[in-house]
PDB file of N, CA and C in Angstrom:
ATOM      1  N   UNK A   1     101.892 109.991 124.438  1.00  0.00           N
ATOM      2  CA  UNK A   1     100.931 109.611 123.419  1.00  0.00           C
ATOM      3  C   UNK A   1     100.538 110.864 122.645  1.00  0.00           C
ATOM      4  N   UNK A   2     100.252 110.502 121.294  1.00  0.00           N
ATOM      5  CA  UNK A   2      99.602 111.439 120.446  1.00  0.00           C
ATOM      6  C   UNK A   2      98.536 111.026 120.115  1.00  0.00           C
ATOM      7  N   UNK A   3      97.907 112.954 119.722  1.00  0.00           N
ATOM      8  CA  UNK A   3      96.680 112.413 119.166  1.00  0.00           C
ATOM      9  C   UNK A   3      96.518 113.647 117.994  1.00  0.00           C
ATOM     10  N   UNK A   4      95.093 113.299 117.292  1.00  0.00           N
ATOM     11  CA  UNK A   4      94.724 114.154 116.200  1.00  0.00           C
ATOM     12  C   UNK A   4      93.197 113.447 116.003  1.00  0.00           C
ATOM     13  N   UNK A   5      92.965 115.037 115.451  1.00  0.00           N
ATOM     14  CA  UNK A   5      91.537 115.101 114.961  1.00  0.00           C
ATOM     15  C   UNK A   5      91.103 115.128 113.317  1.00  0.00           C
ATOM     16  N   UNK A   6      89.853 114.138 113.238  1.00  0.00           N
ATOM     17  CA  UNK A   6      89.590 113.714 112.066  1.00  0.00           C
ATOM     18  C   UNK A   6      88.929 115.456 111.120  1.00  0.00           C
ATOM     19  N   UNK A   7      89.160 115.999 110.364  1.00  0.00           N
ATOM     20  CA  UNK A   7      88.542 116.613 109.867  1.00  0.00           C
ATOM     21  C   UNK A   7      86.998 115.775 109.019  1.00  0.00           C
ATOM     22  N   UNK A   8      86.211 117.114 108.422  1.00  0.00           N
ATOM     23  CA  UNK A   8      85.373 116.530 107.846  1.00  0.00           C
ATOM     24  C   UNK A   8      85.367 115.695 106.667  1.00  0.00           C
ATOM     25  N   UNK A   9      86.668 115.807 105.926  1.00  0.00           N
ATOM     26  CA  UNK A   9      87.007 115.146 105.075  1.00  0.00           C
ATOM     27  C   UNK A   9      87.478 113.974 105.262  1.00  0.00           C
ATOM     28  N   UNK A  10      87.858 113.500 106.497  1.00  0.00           N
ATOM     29  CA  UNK A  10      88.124 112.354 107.233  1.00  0.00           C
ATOM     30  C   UNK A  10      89.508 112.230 107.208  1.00  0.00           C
ATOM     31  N   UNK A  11      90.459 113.319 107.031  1.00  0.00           N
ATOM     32  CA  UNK A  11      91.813 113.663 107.091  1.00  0.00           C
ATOM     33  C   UNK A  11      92.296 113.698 108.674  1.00  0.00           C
ATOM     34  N   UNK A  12      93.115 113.557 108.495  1.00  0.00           N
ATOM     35  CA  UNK A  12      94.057 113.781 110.067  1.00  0.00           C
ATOM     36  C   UNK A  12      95.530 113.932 109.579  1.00  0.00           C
ATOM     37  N   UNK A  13      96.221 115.051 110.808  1.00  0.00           N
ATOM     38  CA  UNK A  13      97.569 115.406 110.768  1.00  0.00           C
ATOM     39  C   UNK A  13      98.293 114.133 111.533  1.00  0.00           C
ATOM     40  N   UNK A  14      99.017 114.205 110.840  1.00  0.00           N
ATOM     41  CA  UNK A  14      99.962 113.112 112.012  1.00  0.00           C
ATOM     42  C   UNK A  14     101.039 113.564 112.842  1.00  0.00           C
ATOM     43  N   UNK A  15     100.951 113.736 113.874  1.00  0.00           N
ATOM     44  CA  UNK A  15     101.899 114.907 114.930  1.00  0.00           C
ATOM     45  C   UNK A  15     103.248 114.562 114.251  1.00  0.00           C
ATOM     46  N   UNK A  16     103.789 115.664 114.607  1.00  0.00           N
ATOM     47  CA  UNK A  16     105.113 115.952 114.531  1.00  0.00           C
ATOM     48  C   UNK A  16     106.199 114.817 115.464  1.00  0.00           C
ATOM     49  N   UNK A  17     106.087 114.406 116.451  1.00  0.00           N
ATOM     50  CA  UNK A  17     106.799 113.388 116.904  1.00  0.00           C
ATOM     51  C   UNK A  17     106.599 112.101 116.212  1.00  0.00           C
ATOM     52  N   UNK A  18     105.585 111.851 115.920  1.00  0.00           N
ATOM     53  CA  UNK A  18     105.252 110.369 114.696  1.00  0.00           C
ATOM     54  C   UNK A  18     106.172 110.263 113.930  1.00  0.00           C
ATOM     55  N   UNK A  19     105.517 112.077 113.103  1.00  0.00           N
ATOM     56  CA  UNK A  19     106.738 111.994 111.396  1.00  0.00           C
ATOM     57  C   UNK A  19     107.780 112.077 111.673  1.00  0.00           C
ATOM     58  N   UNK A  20     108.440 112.445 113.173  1.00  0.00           N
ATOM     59  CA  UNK A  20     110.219 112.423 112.825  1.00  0.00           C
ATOM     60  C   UNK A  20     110.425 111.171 113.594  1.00  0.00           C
ATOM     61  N   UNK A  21     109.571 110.079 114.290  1.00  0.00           N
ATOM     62  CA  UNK A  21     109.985 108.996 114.995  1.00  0.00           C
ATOM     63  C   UNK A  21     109.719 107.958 113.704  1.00  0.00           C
ATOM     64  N   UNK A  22     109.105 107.907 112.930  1.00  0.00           N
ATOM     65  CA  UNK A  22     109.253 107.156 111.701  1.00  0.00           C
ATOM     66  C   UNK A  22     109.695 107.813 110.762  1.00  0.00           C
ATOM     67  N   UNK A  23     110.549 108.836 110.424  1.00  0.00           N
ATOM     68  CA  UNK A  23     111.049 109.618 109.472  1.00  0.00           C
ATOM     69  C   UNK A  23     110.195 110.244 108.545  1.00  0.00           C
ATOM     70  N   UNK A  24     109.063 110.349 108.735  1.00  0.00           N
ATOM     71  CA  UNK A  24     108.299 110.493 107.513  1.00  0.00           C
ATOM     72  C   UNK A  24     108.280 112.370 106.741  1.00  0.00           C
ATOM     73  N   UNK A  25     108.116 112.105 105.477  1.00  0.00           N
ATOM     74  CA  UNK A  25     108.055 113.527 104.806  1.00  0.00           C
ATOM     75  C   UNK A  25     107.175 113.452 103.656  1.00  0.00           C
ATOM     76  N   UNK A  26     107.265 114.526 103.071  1.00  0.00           N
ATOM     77  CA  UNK A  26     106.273 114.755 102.103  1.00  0.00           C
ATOM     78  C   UNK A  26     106.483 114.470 101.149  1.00  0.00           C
ATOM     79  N   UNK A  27     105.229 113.260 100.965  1.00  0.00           N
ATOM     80  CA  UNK A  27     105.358 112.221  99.608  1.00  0.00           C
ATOM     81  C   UNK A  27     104.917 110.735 100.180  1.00  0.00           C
ATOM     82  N   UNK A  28     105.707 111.141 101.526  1.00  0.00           N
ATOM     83  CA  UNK A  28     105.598 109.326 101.560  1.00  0.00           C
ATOM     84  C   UNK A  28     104.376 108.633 101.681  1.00  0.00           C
ATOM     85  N   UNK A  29     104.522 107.547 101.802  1.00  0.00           N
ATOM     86  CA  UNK A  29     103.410 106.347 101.904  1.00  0.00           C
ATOM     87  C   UNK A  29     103.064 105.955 103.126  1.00  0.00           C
ATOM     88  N   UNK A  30     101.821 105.918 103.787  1.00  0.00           N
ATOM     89  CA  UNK A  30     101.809 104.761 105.251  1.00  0.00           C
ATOM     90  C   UNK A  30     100.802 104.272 104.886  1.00  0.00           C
ATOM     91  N   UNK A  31     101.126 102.989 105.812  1.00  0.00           N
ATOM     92  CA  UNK A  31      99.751 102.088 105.552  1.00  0.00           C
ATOM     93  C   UNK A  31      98.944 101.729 106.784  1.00  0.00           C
ATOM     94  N   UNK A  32      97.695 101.681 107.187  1.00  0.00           N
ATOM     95  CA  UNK A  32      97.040 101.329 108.476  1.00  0.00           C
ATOM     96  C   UNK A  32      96.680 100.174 108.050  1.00  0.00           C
ATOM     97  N   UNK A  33      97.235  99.293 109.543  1.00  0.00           N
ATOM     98  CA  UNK A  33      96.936  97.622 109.358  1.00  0.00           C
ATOM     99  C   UNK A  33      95.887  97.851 110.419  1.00  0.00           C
ATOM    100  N   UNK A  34      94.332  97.302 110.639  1.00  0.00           N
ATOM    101  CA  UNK A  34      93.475  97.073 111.102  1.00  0.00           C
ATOM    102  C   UNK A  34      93.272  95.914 111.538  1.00  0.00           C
ATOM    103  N   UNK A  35      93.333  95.557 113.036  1.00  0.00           N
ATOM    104  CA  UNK A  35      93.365  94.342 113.867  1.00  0.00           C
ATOM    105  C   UNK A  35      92.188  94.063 114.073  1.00  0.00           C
ATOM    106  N   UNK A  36      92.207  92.353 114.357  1.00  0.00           N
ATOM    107  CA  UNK A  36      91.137  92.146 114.983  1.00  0.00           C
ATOM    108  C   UNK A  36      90.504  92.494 116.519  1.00  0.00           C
ATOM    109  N   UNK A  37      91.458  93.098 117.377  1.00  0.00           N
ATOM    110  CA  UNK A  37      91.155  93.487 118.435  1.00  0.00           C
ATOM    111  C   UNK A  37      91.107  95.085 118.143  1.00  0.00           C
ATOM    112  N   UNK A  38      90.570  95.797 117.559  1.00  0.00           N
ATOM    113  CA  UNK A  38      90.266  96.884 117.262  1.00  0.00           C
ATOM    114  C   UNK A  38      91.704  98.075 116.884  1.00  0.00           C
ATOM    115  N   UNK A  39      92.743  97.612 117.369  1.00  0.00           N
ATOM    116  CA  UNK A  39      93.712  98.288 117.159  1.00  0.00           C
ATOM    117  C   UNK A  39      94.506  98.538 115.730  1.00  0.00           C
ATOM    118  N   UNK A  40      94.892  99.913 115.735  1.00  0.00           N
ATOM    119  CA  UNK A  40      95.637  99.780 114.319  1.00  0.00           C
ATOM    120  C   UNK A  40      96.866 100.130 114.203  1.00  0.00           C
ATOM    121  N   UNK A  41      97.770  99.773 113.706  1.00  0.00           N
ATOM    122  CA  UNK A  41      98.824 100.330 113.104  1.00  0.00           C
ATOM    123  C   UNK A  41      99.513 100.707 112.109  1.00  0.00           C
ATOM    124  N   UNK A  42      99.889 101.563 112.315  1.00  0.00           N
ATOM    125  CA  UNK A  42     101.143 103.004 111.120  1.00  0.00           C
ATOM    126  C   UNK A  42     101.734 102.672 110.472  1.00  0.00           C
ATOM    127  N   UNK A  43     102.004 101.882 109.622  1.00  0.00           N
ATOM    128  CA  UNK A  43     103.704 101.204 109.082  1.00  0.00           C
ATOM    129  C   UNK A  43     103.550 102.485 107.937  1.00  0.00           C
ATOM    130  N   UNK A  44     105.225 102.764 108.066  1.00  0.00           N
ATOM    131  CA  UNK A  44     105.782 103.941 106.804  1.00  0.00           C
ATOM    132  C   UNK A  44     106.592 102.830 106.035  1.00  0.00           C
ATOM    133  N   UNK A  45     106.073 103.441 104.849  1.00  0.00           N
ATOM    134  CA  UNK A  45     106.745 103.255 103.603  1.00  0.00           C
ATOM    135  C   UNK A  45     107.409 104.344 102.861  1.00  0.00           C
ATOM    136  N   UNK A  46     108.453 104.625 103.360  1.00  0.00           N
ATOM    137  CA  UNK A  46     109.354 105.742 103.214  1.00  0.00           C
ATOM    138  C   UNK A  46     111.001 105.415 102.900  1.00  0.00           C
ATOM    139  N   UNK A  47     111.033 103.888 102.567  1.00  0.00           N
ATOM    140  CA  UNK A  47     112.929 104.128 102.338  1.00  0.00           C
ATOM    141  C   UNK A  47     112.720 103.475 101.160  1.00  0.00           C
ATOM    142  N   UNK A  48     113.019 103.815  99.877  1.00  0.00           N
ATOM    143  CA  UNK A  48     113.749 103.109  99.012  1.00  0.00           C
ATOM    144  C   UNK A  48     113.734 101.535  98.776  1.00  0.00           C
ATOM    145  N   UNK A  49     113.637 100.601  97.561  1.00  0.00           N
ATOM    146  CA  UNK A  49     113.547  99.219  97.865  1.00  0.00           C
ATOM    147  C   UNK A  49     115.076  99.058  97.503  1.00  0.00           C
ATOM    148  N   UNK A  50     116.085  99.601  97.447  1.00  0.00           N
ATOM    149  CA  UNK A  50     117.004  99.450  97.430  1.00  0.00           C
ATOM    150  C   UNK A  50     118.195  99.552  98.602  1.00  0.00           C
ATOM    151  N   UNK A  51     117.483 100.154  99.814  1.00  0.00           N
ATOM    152  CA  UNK A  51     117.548  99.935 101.150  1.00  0.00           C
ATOM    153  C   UNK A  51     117.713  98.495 101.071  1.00  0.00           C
ATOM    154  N   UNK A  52     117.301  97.257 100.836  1.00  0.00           N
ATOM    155  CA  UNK A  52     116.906  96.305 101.388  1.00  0.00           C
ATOM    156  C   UNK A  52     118.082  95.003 100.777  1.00  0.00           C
ATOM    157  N   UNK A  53     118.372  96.024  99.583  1.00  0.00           N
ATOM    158  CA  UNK A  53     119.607  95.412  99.293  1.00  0.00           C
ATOM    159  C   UNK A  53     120.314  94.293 100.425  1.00  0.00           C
ATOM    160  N   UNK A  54     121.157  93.310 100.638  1.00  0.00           N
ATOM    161  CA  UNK A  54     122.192  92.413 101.062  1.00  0.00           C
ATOM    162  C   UNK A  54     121.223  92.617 102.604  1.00  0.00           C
ATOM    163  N   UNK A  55     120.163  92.725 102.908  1.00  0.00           N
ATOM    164  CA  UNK A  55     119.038  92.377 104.000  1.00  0.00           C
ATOM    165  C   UNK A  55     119.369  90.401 104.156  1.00  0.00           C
ATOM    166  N   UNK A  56     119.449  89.827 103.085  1.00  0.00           N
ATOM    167  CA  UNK A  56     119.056  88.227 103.326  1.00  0.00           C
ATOM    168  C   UNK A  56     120.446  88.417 103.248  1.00  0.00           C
ATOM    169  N   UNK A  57     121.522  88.604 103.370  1.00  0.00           N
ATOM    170  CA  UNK A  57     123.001  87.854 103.150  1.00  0.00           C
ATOM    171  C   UNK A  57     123.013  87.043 103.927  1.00  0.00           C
ATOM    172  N   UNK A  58     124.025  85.716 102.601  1.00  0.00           N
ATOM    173  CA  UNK A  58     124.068  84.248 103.095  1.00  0.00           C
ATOM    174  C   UNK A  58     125.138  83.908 103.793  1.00  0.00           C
ATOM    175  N   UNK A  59     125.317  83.279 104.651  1.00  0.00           N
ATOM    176  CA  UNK A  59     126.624  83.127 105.426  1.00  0.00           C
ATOM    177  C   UNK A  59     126.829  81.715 105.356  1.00  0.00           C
ATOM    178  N   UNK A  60     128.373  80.735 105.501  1.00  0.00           N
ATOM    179  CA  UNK A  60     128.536  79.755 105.671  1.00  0.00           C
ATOM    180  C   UNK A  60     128.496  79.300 104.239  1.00  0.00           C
ATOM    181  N   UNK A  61     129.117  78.045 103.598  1.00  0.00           N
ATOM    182  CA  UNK A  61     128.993  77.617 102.889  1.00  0.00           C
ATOM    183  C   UNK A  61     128.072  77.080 102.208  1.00  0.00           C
ATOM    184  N   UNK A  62     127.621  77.113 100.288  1.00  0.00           N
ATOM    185  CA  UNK A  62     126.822  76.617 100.134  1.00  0.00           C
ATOM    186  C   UNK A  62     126.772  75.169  99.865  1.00  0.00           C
ATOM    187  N   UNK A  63     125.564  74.149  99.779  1.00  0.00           N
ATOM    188  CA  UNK A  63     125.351  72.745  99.807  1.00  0.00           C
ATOM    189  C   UNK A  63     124.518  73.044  98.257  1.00  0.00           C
ATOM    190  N   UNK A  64     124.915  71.632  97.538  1.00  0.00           N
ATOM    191  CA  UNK A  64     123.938  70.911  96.338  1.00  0.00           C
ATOM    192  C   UNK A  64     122.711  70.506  97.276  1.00  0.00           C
ATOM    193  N   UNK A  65     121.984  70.721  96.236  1.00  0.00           N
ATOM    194  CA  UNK A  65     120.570  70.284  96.726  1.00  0.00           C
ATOM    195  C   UNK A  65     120.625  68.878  96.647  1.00  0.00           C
ATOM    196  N   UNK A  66     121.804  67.666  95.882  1.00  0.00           N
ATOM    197  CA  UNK A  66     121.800  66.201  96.894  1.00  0.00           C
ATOM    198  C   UNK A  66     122.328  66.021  97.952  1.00  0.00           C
ATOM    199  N   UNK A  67     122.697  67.183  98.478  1.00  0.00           N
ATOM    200  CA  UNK A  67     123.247  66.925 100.051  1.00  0.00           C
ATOM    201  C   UNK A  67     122.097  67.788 101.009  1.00  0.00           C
ATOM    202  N   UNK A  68     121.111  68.352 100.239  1.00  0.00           N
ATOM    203  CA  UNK A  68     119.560  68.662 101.146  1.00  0.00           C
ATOM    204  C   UNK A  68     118.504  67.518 101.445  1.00  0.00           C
ATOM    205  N   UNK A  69     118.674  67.162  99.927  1.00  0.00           N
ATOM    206  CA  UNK A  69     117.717  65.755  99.923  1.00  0.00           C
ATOM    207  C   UNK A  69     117.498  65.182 100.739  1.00  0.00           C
ATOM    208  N   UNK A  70     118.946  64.273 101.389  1.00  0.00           N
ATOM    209  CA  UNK A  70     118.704  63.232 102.226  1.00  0.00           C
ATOM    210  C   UNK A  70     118.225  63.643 104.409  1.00  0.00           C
ATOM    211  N   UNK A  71     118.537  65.249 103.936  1.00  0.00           N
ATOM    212  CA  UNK A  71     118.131  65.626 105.516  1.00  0.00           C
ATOM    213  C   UNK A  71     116.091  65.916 105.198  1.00  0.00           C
ATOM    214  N   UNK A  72     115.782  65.764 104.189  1.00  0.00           N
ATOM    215  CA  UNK A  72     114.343  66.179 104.126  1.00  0.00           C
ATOM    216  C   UNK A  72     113.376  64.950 104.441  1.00  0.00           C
ATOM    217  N   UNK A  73     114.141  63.904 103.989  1.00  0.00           N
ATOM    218  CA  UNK A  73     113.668  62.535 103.690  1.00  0.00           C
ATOM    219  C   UNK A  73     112.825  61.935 105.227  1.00  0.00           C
ATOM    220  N   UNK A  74     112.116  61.042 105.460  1.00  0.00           N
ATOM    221  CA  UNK A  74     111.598  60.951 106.578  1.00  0.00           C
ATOM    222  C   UNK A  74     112.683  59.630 107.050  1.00  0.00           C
ATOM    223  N   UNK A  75     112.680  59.453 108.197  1.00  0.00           N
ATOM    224  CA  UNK A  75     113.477  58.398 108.991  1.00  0.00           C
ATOM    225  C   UNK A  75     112.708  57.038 108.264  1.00  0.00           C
ATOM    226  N   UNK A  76     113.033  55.953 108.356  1.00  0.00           N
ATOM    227  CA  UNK A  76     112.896  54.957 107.795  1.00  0.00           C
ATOM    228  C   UNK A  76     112.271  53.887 108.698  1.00  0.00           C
TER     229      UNK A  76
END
């Protein structure tokens, strides 16, 4: 576990095992998500949105939306 201290400015370092276990460098972005059970977490925003590129690729053939229709429909 790490830790760090708040300066008076309400700054904190973020150890050195953090920034190279989430890659982080100078510039980047993080964001603290604040839980309802008091806990928070780190997410880095540090790659590119072009990283994310072919992320959803579609596999299998595609269907017309009248061959979706009739699987949406309720039983009769």
């Amino acid at each position: 576990m790490s830790e760090s201290t708040i300066t008076s400015k309400g700054q904190i370092t973020i150890p050195k095992a953090v920034r190279e276990a989430l890659h982080l460098d100078v510039g980047d972005t993080v964001y603290f998500d604040l839980r309802p059970d008091g806990t928070v977490v780190l997410m880095a925003r540090n790659a590119p949105v072009e990283s994310l590129f072919g992320l959803l690729k579609r596999t299998g053939t595609p269907i017309a939306i009248e061959e979706m229709n009739p699987a949406s429909l309720p039983d009769e």
